[in-house]
C-alpha atoms as a PDB file:
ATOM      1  CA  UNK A   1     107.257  30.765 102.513  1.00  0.00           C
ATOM      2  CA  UNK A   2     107.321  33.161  99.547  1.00  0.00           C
ATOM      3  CA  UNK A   3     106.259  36.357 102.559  1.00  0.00           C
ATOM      4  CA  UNK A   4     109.479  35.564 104.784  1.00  0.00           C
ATOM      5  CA  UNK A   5     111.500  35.784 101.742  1.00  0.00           C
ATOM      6  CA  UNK A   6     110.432  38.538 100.542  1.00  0.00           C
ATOM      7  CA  UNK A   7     111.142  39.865 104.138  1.00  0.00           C
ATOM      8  CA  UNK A   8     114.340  38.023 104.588  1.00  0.00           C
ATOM      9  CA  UNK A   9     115.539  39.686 100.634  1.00  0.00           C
ATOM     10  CA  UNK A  10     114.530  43.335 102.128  1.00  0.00           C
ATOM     11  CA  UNK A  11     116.146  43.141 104.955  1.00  0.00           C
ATOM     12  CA  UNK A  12     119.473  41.815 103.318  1.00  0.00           C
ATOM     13  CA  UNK A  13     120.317  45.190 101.951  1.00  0.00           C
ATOM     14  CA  UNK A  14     119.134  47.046 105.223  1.00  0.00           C
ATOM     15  CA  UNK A  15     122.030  45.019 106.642  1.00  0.00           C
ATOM     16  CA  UNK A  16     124.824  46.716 104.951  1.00  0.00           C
ATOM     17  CA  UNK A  17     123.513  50.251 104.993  1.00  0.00           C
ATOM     18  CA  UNK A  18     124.969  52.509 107.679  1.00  0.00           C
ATOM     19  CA  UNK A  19     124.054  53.291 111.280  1.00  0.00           C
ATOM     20  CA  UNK A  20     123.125  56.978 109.861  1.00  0.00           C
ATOM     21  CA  UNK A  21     121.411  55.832 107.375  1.00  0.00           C
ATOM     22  CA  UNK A  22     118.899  53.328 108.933  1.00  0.00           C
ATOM     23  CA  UNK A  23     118.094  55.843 111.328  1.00  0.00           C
ATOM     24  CA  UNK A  24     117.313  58.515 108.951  1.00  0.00           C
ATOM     25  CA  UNK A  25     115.064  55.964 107.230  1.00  0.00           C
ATOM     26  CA  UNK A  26     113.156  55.504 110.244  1.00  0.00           C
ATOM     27  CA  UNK A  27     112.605  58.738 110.891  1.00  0.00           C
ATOM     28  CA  UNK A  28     111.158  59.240 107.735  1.00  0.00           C
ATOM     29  CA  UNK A  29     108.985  56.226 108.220  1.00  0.00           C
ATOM     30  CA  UNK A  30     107.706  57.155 111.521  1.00  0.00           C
ATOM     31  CA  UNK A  31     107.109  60.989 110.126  1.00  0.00           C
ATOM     32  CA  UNK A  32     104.582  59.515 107.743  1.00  0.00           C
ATOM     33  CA  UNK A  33     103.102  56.623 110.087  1.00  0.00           C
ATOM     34  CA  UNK A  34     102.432  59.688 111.871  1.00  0.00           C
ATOM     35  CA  UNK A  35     100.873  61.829 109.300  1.00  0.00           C
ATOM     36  CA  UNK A  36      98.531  59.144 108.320  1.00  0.00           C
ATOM     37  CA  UNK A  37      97.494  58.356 111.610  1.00  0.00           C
ATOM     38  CA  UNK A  38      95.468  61.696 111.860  1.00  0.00           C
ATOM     39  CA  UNK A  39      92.151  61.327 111.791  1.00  0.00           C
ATOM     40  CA  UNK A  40      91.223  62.709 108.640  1.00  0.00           C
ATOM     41  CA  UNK A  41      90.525  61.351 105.310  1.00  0.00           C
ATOM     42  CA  UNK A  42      92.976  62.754 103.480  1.00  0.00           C
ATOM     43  CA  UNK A  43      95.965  62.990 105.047  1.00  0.00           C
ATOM     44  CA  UNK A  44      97.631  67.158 105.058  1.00  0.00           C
ATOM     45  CA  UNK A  45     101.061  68.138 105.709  1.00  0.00           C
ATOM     46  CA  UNK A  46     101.323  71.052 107.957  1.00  0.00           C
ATOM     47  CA  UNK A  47     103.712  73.168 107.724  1.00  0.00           C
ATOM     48  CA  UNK A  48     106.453  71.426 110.078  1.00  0.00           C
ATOM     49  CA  UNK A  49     105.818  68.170 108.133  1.00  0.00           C
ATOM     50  CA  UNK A  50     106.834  70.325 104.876  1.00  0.00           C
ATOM     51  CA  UNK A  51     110.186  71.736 106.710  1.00  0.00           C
ATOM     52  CA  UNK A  52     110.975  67.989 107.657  1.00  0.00           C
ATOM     53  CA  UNK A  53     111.076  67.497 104.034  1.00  0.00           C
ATOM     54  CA  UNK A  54     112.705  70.165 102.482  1.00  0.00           C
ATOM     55  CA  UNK A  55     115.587  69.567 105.846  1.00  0.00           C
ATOM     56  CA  UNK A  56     115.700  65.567 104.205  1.00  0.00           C
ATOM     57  CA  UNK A  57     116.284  67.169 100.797  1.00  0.00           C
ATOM     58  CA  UNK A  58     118.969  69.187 101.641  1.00  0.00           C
ATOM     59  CA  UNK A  59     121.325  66.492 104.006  1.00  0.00           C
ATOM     60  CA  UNK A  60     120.148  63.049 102.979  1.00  0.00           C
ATOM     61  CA  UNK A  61     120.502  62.069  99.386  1.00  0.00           C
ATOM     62  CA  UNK A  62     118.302  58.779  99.718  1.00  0.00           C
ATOM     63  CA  UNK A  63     114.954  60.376 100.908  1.00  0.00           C
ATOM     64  CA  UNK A  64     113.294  59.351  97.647  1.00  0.00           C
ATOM     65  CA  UNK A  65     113.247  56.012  99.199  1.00  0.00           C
ATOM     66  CA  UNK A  66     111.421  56.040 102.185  1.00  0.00           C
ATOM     67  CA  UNK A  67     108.900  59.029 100.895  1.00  0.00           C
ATOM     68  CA  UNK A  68     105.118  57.414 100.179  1.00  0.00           C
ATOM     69  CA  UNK A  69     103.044  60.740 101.491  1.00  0.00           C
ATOM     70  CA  UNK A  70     103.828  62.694  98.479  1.00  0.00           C
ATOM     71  CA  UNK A  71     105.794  62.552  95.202  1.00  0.00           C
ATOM     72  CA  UNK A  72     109.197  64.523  95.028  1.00  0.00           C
ATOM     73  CA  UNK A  73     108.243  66.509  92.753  1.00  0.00           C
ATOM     74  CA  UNK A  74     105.758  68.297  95.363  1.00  0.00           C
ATOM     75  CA  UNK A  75     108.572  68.083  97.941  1.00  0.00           C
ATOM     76  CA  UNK A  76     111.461  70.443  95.097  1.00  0.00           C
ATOM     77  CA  UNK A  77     108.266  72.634  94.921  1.00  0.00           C
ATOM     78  CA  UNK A  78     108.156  73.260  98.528  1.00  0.00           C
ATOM     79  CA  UNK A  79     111.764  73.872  98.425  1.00  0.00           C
ATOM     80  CA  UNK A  80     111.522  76.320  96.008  1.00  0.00           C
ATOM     81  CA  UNK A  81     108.646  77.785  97.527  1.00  0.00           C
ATOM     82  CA  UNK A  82     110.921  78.302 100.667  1.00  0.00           C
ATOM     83  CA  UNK A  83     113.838  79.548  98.790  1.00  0.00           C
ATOM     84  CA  UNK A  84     111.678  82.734  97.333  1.00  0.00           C
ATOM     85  CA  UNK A  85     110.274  83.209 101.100  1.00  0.00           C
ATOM     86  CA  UNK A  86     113.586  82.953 102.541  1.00  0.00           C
ATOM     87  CA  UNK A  87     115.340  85.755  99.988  1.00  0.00           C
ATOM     88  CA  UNK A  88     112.000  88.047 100.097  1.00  0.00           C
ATOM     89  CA  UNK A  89     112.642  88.317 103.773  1.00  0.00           C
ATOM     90  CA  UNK A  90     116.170  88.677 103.219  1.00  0.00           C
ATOM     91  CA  UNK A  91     115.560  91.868 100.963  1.00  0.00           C
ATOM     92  CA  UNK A  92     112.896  93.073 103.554  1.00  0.00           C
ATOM     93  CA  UNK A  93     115.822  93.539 106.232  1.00  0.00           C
ATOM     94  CA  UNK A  94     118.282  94.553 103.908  1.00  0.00           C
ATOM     95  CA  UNK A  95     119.019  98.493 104.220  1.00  0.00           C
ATOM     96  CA  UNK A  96     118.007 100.892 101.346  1.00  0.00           C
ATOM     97  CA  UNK A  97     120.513 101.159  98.398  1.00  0.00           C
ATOM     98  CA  UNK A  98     121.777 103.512  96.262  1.00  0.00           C
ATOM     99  CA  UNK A  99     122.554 107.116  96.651  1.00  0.00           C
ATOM    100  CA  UNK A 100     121.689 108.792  99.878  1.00  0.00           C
ATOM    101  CA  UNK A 101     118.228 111.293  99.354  1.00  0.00           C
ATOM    102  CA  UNK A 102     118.603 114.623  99.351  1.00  0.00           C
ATOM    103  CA  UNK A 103     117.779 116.442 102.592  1.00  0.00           C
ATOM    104  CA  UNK A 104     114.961 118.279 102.611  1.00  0.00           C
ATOM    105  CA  UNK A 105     116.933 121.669 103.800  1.00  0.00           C
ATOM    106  CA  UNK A 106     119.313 121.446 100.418  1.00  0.00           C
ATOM    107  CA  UNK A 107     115.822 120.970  98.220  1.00  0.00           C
ATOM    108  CA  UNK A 108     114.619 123.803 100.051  1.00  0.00           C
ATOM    109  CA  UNK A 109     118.247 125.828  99.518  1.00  0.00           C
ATOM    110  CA  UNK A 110     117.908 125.036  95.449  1.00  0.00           C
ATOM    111  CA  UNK A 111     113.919 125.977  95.046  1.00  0.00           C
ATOM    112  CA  UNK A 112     114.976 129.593  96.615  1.00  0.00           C
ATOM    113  CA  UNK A 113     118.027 130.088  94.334  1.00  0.00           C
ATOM    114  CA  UNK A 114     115.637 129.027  91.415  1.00  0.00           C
ATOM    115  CA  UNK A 115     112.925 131.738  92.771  1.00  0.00           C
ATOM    116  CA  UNK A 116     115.345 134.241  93.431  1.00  0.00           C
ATOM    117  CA  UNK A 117     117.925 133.878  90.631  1.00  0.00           C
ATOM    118  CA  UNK A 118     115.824 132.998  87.144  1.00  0.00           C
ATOM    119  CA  UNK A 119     119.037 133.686  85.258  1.00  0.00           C
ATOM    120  CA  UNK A 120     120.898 130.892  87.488  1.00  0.00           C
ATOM    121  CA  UNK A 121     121.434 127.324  85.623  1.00  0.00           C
ATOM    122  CA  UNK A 122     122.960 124.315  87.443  1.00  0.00           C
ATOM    123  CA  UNK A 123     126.421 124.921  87.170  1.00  0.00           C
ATOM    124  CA  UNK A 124     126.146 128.134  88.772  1.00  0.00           C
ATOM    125  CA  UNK A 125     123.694 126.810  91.303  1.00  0.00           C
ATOM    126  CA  UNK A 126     126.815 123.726  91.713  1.00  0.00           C
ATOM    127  CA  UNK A 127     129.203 126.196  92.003  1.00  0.00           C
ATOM    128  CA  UNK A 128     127.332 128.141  94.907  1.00  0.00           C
ATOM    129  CA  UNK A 129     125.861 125.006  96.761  1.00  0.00           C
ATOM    130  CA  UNK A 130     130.192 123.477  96.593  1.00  0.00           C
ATOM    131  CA  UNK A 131     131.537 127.462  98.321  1.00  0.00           C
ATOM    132  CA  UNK A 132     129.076 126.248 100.701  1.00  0.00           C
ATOM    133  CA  UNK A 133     130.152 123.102 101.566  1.00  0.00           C
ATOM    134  CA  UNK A 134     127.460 120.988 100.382  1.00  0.00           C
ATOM    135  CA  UNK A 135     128.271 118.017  97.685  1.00  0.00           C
ATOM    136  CA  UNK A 136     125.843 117.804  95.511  1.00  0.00           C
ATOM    137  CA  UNK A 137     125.881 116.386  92.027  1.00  0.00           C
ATOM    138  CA  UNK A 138     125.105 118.947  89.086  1.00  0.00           C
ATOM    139  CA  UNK A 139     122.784 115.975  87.253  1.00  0.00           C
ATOM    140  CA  UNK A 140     120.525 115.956  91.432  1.00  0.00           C
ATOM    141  CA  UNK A 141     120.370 119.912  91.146  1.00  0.00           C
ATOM    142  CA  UNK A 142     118.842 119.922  87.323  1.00  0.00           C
ATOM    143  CA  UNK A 143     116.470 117.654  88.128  1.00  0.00           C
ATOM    144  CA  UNK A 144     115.244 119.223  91.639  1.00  0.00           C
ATOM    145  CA  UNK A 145     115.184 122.694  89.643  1.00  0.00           C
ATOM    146  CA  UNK A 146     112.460 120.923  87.281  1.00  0.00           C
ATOM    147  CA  UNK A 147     110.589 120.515  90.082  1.00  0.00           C
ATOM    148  CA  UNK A 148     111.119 123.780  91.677  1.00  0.00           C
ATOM    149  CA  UNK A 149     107.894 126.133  92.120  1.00  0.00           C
ATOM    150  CA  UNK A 150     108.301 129.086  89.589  1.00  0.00           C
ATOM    151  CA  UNK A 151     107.469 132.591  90.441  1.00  0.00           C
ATOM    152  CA  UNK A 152     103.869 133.017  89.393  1.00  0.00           C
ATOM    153  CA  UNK A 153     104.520 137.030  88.934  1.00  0.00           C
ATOM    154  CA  UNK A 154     105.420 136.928  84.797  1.00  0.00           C
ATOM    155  CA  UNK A 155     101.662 135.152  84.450  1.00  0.00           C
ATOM    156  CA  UNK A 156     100.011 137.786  86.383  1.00  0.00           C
ATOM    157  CA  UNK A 157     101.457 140.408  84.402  1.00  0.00           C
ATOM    158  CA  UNK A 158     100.781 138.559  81.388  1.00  0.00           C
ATOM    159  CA  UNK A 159      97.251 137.860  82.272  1.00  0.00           C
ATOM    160  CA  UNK A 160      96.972 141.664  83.210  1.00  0.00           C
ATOM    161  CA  UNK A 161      98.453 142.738  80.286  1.00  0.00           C
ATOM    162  CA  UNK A 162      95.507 141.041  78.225  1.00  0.00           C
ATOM    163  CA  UNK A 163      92.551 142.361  80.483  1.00  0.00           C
ATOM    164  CA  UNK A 164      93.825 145.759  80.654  1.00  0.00           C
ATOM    165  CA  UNK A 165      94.135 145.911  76.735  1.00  0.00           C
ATOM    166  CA  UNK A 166      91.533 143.764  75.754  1.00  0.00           C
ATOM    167  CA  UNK A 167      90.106 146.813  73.457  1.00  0.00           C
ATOM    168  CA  UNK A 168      93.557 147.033  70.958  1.00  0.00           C
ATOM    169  CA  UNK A 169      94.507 143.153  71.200  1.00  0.00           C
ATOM    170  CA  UNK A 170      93.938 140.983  68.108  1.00  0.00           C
ATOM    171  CA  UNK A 171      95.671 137.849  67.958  1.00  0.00           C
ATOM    172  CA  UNK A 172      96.420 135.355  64.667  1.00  0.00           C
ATOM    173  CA  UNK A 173      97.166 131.956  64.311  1.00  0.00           C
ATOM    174  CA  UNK A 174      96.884 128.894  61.911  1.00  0.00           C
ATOM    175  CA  UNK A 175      95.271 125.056  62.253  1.00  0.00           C
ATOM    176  CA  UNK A 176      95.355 122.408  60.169  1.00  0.00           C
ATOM    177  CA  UNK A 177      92.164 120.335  58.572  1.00  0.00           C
ATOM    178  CA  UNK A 178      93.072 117.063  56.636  1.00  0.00           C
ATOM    179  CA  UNK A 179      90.772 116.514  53.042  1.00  0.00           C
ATOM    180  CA  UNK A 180      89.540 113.657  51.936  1.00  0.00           C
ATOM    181  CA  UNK A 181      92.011 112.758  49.338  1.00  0.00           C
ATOM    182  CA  UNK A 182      94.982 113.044  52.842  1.00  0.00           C
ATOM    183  CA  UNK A 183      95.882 116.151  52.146  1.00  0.00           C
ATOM    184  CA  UNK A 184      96.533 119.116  54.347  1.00  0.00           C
ATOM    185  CA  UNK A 185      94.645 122.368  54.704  1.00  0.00           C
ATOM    186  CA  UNK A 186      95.992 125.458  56.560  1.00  0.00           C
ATOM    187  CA  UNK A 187      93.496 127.942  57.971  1.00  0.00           C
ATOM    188  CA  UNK A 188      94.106 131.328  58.598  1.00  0.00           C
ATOM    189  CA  UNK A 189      92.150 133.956  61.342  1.00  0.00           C
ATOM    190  CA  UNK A 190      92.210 136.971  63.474  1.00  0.00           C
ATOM    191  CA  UNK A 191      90.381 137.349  66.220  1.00  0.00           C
ATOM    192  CA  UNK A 192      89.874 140.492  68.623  1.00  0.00           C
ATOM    193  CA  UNK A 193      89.901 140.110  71.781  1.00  0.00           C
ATOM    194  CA  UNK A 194      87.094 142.518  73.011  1.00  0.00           C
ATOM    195  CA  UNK A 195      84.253 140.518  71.617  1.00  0.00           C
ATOM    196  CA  UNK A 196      86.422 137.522  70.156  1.00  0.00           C
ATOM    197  CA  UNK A 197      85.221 138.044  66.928  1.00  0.00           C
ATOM    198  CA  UNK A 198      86.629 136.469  63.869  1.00  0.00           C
ATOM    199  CA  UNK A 199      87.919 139.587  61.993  1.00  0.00           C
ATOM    200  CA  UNK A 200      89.286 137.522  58.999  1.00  0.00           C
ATOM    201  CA  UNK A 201      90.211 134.325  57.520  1.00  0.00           C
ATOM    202  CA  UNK A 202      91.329 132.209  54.474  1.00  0.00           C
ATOM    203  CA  UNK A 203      92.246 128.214  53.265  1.00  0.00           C
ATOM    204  CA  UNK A 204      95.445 127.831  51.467  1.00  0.00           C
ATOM    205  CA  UNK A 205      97.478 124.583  50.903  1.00  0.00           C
ATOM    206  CA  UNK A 206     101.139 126.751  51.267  1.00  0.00           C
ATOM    207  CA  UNK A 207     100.959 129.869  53.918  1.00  0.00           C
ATOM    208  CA  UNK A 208     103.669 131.797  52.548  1.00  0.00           C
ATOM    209  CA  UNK A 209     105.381 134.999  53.868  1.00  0.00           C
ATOM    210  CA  UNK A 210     103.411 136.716  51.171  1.00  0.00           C
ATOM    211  CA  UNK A 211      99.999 135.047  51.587  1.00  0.00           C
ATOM    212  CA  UNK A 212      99.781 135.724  55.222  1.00  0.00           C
ATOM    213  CA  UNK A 213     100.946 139.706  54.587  1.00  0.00           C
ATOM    214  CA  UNK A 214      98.051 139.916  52.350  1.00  0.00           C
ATOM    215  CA  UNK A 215      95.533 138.464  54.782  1.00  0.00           C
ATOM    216  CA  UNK A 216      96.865 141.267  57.324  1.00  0.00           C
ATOM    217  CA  UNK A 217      96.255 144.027  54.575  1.00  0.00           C
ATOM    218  CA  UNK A 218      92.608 142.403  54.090  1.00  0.00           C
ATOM    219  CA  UNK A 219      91.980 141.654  58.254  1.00  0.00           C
ATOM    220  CA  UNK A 220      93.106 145.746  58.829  1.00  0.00           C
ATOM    221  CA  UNK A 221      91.604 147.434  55.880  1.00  0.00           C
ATOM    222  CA  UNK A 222      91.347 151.772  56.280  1.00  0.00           C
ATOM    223  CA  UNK A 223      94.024 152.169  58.924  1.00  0.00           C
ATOM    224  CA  UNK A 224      91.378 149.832  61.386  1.00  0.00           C
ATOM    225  CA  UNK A 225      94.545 148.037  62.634  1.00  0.00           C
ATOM    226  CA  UNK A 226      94.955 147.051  66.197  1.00  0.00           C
ATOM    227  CA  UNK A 227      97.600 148.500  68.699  1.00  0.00           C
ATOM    228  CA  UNK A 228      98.627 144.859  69.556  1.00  0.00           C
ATOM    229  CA  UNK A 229      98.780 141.630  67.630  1.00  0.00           C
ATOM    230  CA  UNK A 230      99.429 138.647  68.973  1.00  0.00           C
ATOM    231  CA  UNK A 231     101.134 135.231  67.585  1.00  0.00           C
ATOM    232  CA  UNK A 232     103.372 132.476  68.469  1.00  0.00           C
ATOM    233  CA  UNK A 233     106.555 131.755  67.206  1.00  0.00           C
ATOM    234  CA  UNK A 234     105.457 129.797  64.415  1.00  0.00           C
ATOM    235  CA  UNK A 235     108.613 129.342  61.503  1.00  0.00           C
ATOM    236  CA  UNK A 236     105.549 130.324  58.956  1.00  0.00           C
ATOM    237  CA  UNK A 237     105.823 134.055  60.560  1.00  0.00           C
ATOM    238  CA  UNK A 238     108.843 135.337  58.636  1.00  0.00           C
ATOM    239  CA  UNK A 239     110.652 138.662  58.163  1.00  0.00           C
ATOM    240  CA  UNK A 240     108.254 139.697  55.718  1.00  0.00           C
ATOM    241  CA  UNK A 241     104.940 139.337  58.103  1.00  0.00           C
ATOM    242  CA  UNK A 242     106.980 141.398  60.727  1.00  0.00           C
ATOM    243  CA  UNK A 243     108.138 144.116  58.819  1.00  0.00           C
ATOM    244  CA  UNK A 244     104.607 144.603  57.632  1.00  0.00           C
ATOM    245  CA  UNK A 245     102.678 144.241  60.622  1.00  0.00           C
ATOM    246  CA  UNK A 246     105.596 147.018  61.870  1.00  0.00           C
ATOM    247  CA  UNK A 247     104.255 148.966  59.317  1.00  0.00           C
ATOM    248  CA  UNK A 248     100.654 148.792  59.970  1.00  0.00           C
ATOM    249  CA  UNK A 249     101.365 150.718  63.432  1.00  0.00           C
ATOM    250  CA  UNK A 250     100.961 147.307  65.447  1.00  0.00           C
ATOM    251  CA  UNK A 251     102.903 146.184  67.830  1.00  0.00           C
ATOM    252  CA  UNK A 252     103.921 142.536  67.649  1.00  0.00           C
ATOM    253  CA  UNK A 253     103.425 140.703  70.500  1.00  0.00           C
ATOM    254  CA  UNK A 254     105.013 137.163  70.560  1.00  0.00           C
ATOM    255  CA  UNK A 255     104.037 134.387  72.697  1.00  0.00           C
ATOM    256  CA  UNK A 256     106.656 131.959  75.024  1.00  0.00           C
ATOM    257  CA  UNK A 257     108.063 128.893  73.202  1.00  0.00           C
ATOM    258  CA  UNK A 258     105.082 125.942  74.370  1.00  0.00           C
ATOM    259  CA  UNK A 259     102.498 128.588  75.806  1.00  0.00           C
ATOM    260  CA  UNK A 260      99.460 128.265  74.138  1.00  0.00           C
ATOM    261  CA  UNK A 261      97.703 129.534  76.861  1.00  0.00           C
ATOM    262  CA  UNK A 262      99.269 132.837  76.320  1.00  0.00           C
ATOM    263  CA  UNK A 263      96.986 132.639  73.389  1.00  0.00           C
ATOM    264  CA  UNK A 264      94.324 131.358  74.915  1.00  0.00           C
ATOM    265  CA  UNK A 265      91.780 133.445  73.194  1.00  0.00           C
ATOM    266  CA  UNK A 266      92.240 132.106  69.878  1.00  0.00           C
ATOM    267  CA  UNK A 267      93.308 128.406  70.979  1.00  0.00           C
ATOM    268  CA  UNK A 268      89.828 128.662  72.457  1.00  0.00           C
ATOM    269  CA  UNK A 269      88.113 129.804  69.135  1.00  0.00           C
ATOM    270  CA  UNK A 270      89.921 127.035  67.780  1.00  0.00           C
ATOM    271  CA  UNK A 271      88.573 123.985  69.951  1.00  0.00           C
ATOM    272  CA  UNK A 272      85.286 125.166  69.426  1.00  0.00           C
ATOM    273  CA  UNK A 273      85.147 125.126  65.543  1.00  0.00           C
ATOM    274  CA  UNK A 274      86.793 121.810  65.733  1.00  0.00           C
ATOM    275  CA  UNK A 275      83.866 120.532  68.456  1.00  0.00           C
ATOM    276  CA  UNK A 276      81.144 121.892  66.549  1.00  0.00           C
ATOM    277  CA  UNK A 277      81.992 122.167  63.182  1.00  0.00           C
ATOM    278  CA  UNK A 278      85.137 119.830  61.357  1.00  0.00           C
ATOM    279  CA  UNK A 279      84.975 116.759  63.552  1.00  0.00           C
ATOM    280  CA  UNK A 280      81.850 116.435  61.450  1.00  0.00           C
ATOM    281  CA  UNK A 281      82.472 117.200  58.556  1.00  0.00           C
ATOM    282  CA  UNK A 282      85.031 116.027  55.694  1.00  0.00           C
ATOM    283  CA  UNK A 283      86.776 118.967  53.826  1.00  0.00           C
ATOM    284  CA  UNK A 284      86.938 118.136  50.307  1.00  0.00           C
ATOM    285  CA  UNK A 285      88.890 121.062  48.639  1.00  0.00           C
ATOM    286  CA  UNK A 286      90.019 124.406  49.640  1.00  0.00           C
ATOM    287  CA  UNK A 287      86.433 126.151  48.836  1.00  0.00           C
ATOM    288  CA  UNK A 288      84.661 123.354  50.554  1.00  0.00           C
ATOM    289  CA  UNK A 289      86.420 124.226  53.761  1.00  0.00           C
ATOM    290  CA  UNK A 290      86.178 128.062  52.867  1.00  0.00           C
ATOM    291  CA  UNK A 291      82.801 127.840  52.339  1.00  0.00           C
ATOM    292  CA  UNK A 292      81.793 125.880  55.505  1.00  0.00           C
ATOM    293  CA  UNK A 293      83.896 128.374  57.548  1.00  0.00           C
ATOM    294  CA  UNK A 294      82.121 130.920  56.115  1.00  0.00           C
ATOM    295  CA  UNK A 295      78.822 129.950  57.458  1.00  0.00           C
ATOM    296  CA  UNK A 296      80.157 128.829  60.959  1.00  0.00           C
ATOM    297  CA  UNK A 297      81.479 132.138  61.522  1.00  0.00           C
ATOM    298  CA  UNK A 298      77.975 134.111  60.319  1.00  0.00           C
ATOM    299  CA  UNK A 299      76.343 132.037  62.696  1.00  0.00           C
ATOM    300  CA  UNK A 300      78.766 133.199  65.885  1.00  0.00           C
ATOM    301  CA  UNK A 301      78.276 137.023  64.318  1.00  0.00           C
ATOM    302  CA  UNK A 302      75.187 137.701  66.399  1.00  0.00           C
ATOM    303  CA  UNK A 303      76.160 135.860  69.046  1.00  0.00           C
ATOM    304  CA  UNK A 304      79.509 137.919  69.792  1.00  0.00           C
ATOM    305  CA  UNK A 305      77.805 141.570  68.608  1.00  0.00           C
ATOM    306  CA  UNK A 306      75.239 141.136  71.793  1.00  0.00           C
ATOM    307  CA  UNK A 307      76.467 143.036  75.107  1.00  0.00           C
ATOM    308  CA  UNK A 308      75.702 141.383  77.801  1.00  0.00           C
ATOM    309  CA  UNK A 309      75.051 143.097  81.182  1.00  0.00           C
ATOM    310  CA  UNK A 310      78.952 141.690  82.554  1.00  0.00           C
ATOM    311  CA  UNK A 311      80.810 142.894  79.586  1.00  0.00           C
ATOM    312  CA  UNK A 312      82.564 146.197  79.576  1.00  0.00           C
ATOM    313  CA  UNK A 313      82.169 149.429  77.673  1.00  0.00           C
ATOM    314  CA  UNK A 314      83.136 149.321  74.110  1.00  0.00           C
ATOM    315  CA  UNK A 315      84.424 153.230  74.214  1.00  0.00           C
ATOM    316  CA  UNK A 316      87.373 153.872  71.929  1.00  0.00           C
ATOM    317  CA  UNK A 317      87.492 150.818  69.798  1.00  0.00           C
ATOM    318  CA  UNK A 318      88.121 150.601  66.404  1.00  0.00           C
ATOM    319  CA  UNK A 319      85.469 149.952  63.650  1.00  0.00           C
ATOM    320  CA  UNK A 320      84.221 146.514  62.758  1.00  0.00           C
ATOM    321  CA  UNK A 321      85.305 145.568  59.298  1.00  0.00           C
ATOM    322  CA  UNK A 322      83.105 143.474  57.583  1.00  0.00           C
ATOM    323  CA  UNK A 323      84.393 140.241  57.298  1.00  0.00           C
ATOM    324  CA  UNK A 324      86.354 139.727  53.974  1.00  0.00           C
ATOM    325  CA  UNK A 325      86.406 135.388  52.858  1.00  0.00           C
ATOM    326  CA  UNK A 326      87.906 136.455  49.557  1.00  0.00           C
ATOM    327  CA  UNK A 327      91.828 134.823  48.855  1.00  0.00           C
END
């Protein structure tokens, strides 16, 4: 009694549901009769049975109903799972966007004006590149000449200049050691270039104009001065340093803003006394540092007054002062 009641109070509703929507429901009855009827024992969706889903989701707002496979929550997943599918492989189709790239003949056209034409900047380059019909923006040209390949001939001449003259080329510069109490400590040295020795330096806490004249009168002592002298543009190097070095009979060479490598000889003297000597060691006051300085440079002496079989002939160069530590 109770069962056909139960049946008869089930089917009462059915009854004034729509033609549509009874047979959507059946569908979706016989779509899962016929997912569990695989012989497996746990029932899995392929991918059809998934699109059969998501497709009842999207036109038929009563497919909570009639679903007993899975919970919704796992069908909005697979939904959402086909939405981010759906736009990837939109986007994959889609054609490039933004600005066109630049042909390869116009990058080719603004690396030989840079090569040929040092003096050029973009809005000349613009100007040119627009007389010959070609629309490029002056932002596109700046940044391709960053990229352009430089002409290599100012380093060779460079690089020539310092083998040829290795014999009259000193060179000067400064590097910093922290103390122990945070301070700052600014070293001081010249260094030849024939045998790279260390021809003088000195510890201060403020390199003035005046202090670093002095040091040049105590690195050249008895007219022993050097033909060339080279330093960077440090702010430190004032009128004062290049008036004397002018009169010392030296020439002044300066460096190219960022080119320590034009340098190299010195930057090099200065990585190695950092390696072997103050990443060890804390500096506690100005003699400390003097004093440790001191010792790492008599221990190079010997090294750098050997002649090896490669090195060439010392003829013509200057004496050898004896190296001066006094402030």
């Amino acid at each position: 009694m109770f069962p056909f009641l139960r049946l008869w109070l089930g089917s009462l509703p059915r009854c004034l549901h729509s033609r549509r929507s009874l047979l959507l429901e059946n569908l979706a009855l016989r779509q899962q009769l016929s997912v569990l009827k695989r012989r497996r024992s746990k029932p899995r969706l392929s991918p059809l049975d998934k699109l059969f889903w998501v497709l009842a989701l999207r036109f038929w707002s009563a497919w909570k109903q009639a679903l007993m496979v899975v919970t919704p929550e796992t069908v909005v997943r697979w939904h959402r799972a086909g939405f981010r599918l759906y736009w990837s492989l939109i986007s994959r189709a889609r054609r490039r966007v933004g600005r066109k790239p630049l042909p390869k003949e116009v990058r080719n056209l603004i690396s030989q004006m840079v090569a040929e034409n040092p003096t050029w900047g973009a809005p000349r380059i613009h100007g040119e590149l627009m007389m010959l019909g070609l629309d490029v923006s002056e932002r596109t040209i700046s940044r391709w000449m960053r990229q352009a390949p430089r002409d290599p001939q100012p380093a060779r001449r460079w690089l020539s200049f310092l083998r040829n003259h290795r014999e009259a080329i000193a060179a000067m510069d400064f590097f910093t050691v922290p103390t122990i109490t945070f301070g700052l400590l600014y070293c001081f040295f010249v260094i030849s270039h024939d045998r790279r020795r260390i021809l003088h330096f000195n510890v201060t806490r403020h390199p003035t104009s005046n202090w670093i004249v002095q040091q040049l009168r105590e690195a050249f002592p008895y007219e022993s001065a050097r033909r060339f002298l080279l330093l960077d543009r440090d702010a430190k190097y004032g009128l004062e340093v290049r008036e004397a070095i002018q009169s010392m009979n030296i020439a002044a060479v300066q460096t190219s803003f960022q080119s320590p490598w034009q340098n190299g000889i010195a930057e090099r003297w200065v990585g190695t006394c950092r390696r072997e000597l103050l990443d060890h060691i804390l500096a506690l006051n100005e003699s400390h540092l003097r004093r440790l300085l001191s010792e790492f440079v008599s221990h190079q002496e010997p090294c750098h007054s050997l002649l090896p079989a490669t090195s060439p002939p010392l003829t013509g160069s200057p004496r050898q002062p004896r190296l001066q530590t006094r402030q």
